[in-house]
N, C-alpha and C. Protein backbone atom coordinates (compact mmCIF):
# COMPACT_ATOMS: atom_id res chain seq x y z
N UNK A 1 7.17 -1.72 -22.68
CA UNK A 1 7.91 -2.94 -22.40
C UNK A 1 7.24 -3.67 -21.24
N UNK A 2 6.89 -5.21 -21.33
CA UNK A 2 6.61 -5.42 -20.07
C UNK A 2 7.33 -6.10 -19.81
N UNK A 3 7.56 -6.72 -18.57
CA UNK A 3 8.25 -7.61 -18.06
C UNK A 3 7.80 -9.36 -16.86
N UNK A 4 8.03 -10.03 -17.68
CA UNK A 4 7.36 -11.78 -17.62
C UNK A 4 8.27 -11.84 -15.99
N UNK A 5 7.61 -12.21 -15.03
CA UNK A 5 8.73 -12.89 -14.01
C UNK A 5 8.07 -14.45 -13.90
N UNK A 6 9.24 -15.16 -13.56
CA UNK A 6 8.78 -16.43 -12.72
C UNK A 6 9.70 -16.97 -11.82
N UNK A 7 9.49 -18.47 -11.59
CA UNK A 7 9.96 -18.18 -10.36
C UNK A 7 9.54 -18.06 -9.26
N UNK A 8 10.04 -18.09 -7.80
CA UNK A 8 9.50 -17.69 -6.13
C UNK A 8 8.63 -19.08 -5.79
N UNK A 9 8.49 -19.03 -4.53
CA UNK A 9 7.54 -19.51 -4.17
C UNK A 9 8.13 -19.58 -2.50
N UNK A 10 8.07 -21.09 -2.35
CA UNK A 10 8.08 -21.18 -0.52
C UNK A 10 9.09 -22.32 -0.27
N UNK A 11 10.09 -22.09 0.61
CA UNK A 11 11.42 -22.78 0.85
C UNK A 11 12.19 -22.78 2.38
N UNK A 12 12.59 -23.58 2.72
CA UNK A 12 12.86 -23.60 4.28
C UNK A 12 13.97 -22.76 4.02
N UNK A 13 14.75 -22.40 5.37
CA UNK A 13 15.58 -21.33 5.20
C UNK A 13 16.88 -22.83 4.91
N UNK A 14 17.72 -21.78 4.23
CA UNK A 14 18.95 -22.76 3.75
C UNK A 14 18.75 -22.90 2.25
N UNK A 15 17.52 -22.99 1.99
CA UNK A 15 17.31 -23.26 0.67
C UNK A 15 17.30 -22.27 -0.45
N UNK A 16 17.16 -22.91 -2.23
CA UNK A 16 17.38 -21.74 -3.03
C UNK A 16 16.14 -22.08 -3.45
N UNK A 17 15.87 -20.65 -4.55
CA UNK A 17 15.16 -20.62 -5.45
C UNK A 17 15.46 -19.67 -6.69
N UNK A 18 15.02 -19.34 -7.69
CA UNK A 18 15.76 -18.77 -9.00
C UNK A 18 14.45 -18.20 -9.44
N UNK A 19 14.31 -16.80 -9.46
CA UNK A 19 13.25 -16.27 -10.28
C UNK A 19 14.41 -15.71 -11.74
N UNK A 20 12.99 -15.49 -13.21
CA UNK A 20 13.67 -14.97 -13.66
C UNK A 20 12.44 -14.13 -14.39
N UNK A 21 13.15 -13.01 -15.24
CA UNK A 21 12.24 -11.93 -15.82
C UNK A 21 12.77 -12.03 -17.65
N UNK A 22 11.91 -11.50 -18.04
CA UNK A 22 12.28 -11.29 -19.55
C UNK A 22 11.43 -10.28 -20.65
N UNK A 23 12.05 -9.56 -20.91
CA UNK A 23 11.57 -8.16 -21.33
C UNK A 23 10.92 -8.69 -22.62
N UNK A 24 9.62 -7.80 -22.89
CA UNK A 24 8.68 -8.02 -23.63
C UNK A 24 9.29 -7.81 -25.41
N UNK A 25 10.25 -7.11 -24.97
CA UNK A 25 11.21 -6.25 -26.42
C UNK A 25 12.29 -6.27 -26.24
N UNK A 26 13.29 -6.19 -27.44
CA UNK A 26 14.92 -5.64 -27.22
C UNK A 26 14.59 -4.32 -27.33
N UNK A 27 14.71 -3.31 -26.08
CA UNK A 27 14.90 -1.90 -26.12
C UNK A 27 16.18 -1.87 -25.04
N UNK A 28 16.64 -0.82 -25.82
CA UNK A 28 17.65 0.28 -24.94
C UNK A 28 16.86 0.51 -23.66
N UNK A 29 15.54 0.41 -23.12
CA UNK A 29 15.34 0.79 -21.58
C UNK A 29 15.40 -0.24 -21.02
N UNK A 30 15.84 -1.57 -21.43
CA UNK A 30 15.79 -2.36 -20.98
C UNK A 30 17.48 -3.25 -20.87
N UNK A 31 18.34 -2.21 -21.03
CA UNK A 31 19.54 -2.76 -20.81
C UNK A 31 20.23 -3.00 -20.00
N UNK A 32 19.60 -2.72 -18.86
CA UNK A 32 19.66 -2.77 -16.95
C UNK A 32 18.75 -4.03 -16.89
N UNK A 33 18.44 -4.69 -15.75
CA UNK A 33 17.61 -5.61 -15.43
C UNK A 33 18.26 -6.00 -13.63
N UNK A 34 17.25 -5.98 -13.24
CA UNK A 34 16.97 -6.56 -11.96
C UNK A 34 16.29 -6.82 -11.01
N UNK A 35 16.16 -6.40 -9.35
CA UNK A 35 14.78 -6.94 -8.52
C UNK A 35 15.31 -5.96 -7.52
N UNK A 36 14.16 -5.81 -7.18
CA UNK A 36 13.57 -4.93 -5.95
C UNK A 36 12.77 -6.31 -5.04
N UNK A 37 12.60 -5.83 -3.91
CA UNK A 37 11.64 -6.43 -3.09
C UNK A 37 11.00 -5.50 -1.96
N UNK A 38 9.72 -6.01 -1.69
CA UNK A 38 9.12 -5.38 -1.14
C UNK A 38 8.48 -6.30 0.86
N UNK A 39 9.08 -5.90 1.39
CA UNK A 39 8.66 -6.85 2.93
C UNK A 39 7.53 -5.77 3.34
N UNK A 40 6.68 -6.39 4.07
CA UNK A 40 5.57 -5.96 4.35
C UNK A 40 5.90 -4.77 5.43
N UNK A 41 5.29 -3.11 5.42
CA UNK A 41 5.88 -2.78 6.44
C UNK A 41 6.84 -1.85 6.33
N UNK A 42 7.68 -2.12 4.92
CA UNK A 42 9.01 -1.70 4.85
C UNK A 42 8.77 -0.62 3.79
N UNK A 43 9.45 0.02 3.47
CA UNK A 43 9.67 0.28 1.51
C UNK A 43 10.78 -0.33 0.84
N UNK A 44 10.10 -0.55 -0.22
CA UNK A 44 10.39 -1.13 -1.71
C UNK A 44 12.27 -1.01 -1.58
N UNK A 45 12.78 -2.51 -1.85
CA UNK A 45 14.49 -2.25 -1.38
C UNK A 45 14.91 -2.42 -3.11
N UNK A 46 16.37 -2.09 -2.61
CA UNK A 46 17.05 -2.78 -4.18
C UNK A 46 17.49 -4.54 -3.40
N UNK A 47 17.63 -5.07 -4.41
CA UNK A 47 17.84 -6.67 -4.68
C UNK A 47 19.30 -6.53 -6.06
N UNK A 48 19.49 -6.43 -6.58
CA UNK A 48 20.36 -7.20 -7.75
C UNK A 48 19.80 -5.93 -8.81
N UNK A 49 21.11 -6.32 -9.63
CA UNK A 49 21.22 -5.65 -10.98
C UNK A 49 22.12 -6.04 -11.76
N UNK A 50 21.79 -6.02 -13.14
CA UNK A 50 23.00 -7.05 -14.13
C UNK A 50 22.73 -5.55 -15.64
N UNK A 51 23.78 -5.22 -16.40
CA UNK A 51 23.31 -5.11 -17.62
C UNK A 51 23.72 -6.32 -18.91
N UNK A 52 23.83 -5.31 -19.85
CA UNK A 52 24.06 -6.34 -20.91
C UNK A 52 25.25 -7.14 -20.72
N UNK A 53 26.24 -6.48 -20.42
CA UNK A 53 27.30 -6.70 -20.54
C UNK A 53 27.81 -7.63 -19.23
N UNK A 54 26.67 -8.18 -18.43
CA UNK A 54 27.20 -9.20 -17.65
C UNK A 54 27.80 -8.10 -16.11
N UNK A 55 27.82 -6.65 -16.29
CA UNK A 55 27.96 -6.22 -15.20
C UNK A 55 26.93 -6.29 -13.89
N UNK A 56 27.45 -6.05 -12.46
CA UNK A 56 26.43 -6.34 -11.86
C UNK A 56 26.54 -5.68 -10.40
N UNK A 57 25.35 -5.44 -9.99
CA UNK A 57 25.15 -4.70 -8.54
C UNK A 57 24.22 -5.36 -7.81
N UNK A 58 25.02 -5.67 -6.66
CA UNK A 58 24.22 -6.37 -5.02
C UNK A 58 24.05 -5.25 -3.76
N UNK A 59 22.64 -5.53 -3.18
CA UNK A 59 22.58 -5.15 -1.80
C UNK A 59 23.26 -6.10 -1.05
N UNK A 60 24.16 -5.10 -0.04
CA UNK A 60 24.93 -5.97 1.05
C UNK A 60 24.33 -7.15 1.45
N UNK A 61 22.93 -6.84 1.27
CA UNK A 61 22.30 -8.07 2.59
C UNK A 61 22.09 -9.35 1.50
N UNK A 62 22.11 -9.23 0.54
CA UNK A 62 22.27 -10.65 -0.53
C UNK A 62 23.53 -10.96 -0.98
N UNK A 63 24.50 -10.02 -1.02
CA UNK A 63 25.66 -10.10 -1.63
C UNK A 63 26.61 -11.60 -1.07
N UNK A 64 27.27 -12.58 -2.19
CA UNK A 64 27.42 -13.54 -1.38
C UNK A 64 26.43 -14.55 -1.79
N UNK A 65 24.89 -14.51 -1.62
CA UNK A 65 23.84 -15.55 -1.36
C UNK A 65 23.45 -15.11 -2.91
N UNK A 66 23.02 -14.31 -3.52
CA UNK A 66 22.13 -14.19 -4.40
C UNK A 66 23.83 -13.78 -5.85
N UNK A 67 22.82 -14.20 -6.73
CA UNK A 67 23.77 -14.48 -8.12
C UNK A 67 23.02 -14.00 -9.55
N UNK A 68 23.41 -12.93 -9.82
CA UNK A 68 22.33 -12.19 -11.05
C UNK A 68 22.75 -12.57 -12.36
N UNK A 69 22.46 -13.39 -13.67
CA UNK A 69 22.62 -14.05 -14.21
C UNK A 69 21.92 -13.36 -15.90
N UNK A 70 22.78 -13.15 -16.67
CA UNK A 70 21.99 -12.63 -18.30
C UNK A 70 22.80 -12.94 -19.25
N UNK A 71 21.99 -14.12 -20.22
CA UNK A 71 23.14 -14.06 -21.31
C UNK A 71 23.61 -12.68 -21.99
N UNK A 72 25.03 -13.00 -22.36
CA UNK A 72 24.97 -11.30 -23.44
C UNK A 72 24.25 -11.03 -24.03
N UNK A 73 23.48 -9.80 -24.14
CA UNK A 73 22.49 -9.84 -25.15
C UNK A 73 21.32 -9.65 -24.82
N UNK A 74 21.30 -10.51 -24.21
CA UNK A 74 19.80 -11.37 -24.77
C UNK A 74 19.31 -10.18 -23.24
N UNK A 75 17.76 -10.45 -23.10
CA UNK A 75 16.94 -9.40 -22.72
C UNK A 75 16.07 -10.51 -21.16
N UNK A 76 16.86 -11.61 -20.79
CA UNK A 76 16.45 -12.93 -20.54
C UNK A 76 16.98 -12.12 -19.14
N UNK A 77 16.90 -12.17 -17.57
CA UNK A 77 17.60 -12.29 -16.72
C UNK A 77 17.38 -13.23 -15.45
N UNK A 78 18.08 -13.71 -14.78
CA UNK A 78 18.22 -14.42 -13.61
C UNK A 78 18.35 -13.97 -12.33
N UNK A 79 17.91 -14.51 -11.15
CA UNK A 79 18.26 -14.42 -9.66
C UNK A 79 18.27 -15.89 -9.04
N UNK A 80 19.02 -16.22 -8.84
CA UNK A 80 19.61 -17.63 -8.74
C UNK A 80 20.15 -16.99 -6.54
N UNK A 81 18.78 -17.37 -5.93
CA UNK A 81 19.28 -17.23 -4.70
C UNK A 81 19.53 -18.38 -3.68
N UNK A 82 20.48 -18.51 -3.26
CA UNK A 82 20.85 -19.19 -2.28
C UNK A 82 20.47 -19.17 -0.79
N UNK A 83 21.44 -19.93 0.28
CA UNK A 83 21.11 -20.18 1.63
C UNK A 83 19.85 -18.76 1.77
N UNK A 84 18.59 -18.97 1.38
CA UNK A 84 17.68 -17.93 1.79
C UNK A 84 17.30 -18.26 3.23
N UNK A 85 17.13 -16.66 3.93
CA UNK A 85 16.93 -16.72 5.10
C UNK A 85 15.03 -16.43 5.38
N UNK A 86 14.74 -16.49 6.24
CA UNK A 86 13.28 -15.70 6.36
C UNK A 86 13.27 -14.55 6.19
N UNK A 87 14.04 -13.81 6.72
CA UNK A 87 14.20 -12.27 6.29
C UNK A 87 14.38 -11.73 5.03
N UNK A 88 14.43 -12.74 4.02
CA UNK A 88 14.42 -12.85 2.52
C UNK A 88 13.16 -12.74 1.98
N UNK A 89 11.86 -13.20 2.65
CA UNK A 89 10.97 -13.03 2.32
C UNK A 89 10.27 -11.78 1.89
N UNK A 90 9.28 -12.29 0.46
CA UNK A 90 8.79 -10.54 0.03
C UNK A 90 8.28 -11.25 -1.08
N UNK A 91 7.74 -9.76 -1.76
CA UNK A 91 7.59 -9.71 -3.02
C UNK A 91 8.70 -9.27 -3.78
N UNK A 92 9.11 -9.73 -4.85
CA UNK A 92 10.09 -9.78 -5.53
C UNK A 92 9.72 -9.12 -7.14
N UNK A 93 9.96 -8.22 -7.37
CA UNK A 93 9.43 -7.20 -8.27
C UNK A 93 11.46 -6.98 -9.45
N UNK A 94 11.08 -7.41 -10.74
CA UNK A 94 11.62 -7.30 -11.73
C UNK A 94 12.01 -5.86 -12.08
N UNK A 95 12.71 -5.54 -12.36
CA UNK A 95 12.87 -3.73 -12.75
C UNK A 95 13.90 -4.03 -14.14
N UNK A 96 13.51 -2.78 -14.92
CA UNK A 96 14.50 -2.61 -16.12
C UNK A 96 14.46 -0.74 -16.37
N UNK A 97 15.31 -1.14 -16.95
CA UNK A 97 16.12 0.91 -16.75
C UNK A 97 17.43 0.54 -17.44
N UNK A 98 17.39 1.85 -18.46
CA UNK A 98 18.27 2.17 -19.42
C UNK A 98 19.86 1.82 -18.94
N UNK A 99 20.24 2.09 -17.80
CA UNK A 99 21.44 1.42 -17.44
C UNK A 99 22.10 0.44 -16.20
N UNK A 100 22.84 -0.05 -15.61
CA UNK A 100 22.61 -0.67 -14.87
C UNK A 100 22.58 0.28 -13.27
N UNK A 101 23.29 1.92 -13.51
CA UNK A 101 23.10 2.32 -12.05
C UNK A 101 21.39 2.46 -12.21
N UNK A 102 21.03 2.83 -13.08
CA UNK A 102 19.29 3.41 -13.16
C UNK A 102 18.40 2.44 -12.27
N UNK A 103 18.34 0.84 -13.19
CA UNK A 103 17.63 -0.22 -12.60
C UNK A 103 18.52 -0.15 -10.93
N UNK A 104 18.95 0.68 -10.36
CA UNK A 104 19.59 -0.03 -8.84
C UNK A 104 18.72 1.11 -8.14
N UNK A 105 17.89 2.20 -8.66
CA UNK A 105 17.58 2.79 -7.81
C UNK A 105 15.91 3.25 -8.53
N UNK A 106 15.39 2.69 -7.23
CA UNK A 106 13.73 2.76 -7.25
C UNK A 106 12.94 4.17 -8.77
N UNK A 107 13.60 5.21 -8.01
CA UNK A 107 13.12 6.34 -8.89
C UNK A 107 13.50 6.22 -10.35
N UNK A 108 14.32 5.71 -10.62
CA UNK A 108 15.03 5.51 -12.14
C UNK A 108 14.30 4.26 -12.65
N UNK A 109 13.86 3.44 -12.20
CA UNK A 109 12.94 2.11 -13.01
C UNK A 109 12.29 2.93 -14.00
N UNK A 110 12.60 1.74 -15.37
CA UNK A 110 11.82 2.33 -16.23
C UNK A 110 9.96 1.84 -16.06
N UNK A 111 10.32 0.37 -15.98
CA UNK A 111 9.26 -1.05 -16.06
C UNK A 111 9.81 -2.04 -15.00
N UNK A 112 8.55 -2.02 -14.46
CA UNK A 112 7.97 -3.29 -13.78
C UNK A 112 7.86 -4.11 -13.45
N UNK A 113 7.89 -5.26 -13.35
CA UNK A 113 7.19 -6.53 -13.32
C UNK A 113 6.34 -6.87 -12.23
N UNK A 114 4.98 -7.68 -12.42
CA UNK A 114 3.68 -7.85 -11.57
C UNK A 114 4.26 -8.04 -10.27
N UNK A 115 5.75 -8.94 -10.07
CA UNK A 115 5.57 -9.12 -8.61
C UNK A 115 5.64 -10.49 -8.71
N UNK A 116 5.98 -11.92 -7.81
CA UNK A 116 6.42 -12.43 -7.65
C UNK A 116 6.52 -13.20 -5.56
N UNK A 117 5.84 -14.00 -5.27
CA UNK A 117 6.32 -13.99 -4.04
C UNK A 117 7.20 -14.65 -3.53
N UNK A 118 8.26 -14.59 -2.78
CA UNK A 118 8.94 -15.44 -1.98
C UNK A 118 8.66 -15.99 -0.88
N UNK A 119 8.66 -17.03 -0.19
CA UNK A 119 8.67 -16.93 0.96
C UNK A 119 9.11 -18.19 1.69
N UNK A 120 10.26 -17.89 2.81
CA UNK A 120 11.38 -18.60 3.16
C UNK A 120 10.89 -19.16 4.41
N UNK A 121 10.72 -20.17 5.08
CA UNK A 121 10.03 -20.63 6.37
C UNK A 121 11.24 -21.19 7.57
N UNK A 122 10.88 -20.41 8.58
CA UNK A 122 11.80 -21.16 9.63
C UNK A 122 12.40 -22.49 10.39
């Protein structure tokens, strides 16, 4: 399975931007969907998680600002982020995993995505 992101780029703080990913196939490992990010320095965080069914999981520190978005079904997903801060900044990495706790935690990703940059300016 791979996974398409787009999306990111460069935005004053306050501002949004909307990446989105979309699985190469309809598979069952791909019935989770969401984002990780990566700040330089740091390790690899959770970001968002949605499954099919429109359920969904936030890190505290987006929860509020960021909005994870999938039609039913469909294999299509969204990150629709808001008032981004600088500390928002990263690489923004797509994940899919068989369910939605799986995609929320690094070791359970099934697939990928290349990556993606953000970056929020003061």
């Amino acid at each position: 399975v791979q996974l398409i992101e787009s999306g990111g780029g460069t935005v004053q703080t306050g501002g949004s931007l909307r990446l989105s990913c979309e699985a190469s196939e309809r598979t069952s490992s791909a019935y989770g969907m969401g984002w990780f990010r990566h700040i330089p320095g740091k390790q690899r965080e959770f970001v968002a998680a949605i499954n099919r069914m429109g359920a969904t999981k936030y890190a505290d520190s987006v929860k509020d600002r960021f909005t994870a978005s999938r039609e039913r079904g469909k294999y299509i997903a969204s990150l629709q982020m808001n008032n981004l801060k600088p500390e928002d900044t990263a690489v923004y990495y797509c994940a899919a995993g068989g369910t939605l706790d799986s995609v929320a935690q690094e070791w359970a990703v099934g697939y990928w995505g290349q990556g993606t940059q953000v970056t929020v300016s003061s």
